[in-house]
C-alpha atoms as a PDB file:
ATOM      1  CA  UNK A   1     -15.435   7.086   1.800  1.00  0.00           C
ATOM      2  CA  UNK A   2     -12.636   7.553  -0.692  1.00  0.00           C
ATOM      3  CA  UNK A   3      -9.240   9.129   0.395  1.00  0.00           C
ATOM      4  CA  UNK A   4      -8.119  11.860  -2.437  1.00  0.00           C
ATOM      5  CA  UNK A   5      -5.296  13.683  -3.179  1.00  0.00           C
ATOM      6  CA  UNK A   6      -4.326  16.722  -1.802  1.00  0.00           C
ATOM      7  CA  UNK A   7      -1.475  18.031  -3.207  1.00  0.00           C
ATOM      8  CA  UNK A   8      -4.110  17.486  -6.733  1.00  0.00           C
ATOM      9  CA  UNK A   9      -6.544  19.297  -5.453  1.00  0.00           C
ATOM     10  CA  UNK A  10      -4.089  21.807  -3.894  1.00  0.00           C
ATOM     11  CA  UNK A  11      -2.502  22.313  -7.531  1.00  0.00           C
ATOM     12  CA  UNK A  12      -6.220  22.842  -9.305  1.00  0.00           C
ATOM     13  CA  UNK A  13      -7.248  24.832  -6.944  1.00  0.00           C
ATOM     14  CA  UNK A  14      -4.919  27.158  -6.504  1.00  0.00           C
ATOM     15  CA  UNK A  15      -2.243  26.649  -9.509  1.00  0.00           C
ATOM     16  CA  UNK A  16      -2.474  27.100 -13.001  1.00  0.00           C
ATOM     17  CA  UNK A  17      -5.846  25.456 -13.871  1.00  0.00           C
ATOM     18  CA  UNK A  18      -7.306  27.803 -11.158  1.00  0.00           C
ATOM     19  CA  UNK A  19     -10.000  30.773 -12.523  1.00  0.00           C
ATOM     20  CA  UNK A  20      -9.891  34.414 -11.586  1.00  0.00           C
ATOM     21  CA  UNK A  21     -12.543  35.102  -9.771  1.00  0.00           C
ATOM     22  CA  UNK A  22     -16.064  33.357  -8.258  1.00  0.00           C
ATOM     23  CA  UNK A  23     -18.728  34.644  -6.248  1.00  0.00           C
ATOM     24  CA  UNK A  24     -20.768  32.956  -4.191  1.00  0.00           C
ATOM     25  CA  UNK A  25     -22.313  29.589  -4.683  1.00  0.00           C
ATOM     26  CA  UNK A  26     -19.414  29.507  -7.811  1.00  0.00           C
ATOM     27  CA  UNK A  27     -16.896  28.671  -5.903  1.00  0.00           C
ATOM     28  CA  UNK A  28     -19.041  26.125  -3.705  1.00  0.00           C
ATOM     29  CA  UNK A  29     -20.113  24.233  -6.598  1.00  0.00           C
ATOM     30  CA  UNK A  30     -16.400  24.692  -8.587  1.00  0.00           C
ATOM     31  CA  UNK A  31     -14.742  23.058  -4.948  1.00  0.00           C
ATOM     32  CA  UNK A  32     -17.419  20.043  -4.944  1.00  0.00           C
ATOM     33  CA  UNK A  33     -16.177  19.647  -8.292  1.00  0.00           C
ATOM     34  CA  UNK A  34     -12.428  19.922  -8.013  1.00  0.00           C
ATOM     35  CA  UNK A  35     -13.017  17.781  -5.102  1.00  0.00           C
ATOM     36  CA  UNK A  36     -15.271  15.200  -6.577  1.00  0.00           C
ATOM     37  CA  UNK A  37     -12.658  14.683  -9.844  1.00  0.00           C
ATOM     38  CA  UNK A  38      -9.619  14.350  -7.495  1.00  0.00           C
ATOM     39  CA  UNK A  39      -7.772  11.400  -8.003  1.00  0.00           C
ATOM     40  CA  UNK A  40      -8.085   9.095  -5.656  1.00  0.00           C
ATOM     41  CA  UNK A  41      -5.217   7.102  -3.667  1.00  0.00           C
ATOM     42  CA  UNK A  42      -4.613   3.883  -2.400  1.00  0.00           C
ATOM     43  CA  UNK A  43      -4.432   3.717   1.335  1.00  0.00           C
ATOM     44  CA  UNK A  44      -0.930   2.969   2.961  1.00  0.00           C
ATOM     45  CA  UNK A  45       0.273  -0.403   3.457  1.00  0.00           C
ATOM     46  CA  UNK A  46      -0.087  -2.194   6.446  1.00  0.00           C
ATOM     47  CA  UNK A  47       3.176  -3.669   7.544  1.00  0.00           C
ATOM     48  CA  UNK A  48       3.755  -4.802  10.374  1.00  0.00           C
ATOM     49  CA  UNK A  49       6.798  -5.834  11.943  1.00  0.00           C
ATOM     50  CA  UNK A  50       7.754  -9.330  13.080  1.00  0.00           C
ATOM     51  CA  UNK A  51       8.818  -7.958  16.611  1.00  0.00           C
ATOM     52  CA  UNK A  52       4.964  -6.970  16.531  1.00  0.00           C
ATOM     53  CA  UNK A  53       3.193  -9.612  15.662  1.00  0.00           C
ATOM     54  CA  UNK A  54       3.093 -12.738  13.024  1.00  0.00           C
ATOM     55  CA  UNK A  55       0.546 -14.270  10.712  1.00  0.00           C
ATOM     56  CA  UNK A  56      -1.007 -16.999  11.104  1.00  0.00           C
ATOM     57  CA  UNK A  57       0.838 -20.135  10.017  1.00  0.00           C
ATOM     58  CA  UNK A  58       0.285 -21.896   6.942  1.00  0.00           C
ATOM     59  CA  UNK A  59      -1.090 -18.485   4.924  1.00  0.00           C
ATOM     60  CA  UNK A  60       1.128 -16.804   2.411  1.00  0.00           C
ATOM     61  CA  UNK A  61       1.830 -13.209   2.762  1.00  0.00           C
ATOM     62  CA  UNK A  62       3.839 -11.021   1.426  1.00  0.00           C
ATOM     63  CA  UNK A  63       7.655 -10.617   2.832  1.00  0.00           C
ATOM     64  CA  UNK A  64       9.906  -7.215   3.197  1.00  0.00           C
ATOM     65  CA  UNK A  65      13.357  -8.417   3.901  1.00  0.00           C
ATOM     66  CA  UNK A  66      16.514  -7.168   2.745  1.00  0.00           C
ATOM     67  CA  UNK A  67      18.802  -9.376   0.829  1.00  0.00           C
ATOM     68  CA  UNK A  68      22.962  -9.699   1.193  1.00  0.00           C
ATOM     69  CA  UNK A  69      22.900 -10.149  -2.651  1.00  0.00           C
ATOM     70  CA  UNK A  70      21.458  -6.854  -3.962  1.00  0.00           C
ATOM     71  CA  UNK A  71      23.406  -4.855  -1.577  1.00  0.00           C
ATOM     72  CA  UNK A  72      20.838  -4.546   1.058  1.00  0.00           C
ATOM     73  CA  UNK A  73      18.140  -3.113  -1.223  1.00  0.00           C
ATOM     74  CA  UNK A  74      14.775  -4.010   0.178  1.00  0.00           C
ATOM     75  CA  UNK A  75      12.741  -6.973  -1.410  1.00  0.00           C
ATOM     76  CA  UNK A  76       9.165  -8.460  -1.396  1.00  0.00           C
ATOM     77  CA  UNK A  77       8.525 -11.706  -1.796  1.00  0.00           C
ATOM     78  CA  UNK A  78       5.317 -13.808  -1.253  1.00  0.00           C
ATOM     79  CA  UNK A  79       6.232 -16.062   1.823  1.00  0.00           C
ATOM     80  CA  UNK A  80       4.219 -18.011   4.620  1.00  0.00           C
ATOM     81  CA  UNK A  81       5.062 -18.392   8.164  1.00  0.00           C
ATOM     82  CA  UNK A  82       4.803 -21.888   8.864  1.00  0.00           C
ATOM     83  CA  UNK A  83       6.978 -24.485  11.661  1.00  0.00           C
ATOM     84  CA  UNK A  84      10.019 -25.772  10.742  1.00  0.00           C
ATOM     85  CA  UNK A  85      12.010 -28.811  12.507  1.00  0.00           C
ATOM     86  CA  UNK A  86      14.142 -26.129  14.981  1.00  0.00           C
ATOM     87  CA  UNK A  87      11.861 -23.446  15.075  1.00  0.00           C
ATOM     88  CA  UNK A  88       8.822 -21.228  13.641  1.00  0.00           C
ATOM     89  CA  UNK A  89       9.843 -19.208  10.293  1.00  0.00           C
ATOM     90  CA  UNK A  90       8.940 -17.778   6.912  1.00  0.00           C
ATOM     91  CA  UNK A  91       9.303 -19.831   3.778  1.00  0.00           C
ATOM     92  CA  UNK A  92       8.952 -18.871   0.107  1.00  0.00           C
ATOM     93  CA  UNK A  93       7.072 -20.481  -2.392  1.00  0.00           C
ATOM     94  CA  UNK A  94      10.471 -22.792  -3.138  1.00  0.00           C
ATOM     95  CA  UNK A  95      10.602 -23.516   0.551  1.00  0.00           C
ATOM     96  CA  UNK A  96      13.923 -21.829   1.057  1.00  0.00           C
ATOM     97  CA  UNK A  97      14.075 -20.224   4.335  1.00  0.00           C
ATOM     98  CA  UNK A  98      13.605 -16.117   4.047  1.00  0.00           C
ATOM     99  CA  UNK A  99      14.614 -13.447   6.783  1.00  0.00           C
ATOM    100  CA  UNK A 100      11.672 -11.659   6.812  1.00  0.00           C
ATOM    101  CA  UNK A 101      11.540  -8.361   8.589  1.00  0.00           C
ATOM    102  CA  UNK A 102       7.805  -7.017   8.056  1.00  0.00           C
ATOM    103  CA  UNK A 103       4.770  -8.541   6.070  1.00  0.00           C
ATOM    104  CA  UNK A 104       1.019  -7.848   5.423  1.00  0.00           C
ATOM    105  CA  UNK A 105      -1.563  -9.821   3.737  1.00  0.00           C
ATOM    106  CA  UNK A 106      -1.901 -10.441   0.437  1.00  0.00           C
ATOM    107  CA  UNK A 107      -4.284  -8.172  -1.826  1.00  0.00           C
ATOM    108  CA  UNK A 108      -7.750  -9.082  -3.146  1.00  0.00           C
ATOM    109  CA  UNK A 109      -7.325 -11.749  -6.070  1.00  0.00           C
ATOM    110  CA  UNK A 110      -8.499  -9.950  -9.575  1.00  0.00           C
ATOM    111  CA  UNK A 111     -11.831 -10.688 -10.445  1.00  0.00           C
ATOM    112  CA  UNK A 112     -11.894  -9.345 -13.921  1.00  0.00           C
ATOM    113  CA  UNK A 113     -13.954  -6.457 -15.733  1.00  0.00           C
ATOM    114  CA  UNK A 114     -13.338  -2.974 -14.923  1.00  0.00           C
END
């Protein structure tokens, strides 16, 4: 199953690139067209807050915390939950403690080709 867009198909179907008139089976076969040329969109991501739940340690994720230093603008970083000597935190890839609000997993590694 793919997820399309709808505003897209709402614009070719009904805005400019839309014809005058079909009859019938026409206008079947032109909206399993429109529909099967729709571009398609990624799905959401799936955050999910640290109040929720946490990773598992030891695997790096990626981080959404907000930062003192860019005036509270949200970041991502790629971060792993892991123990600590006081306590159970997130740690970039430098090993510098990070405030991390949210995370998910990390995408599918490329694989090449197209």
């Amino acid at each position: 199953m793919r997820a399309i867009d709808a505003d897209a198909l709402d614009t070719k179907a009904f805005g400019s690139e839309h014809p005058y008139f079909f009859d019938g089976d026409d206008v079947a076969r032109w909206y399993k067209e429109c529909i099967k040329t729709a571009p398609t969109i990624e799905p959401t991501a799936n955050w999910t807050p640290c109040s929720v739940g946490l990773p598992e340690k030891g695997i790096y994720v990626i981080g959404y915390l907000r930062t003192k230093e860019i005036k509270n603008d949200p970041m991502l970083i790629v971060c792993k939950y892991d123990e600590s000597e006081d306590d159970d935190c997130f740690f970039d890839r430098d090993g510098w403690r990070e405030d991390v609000l949210a995370w998910q997993p990390l995408p599918e590694p490329y694989r090449g080709g197209e």
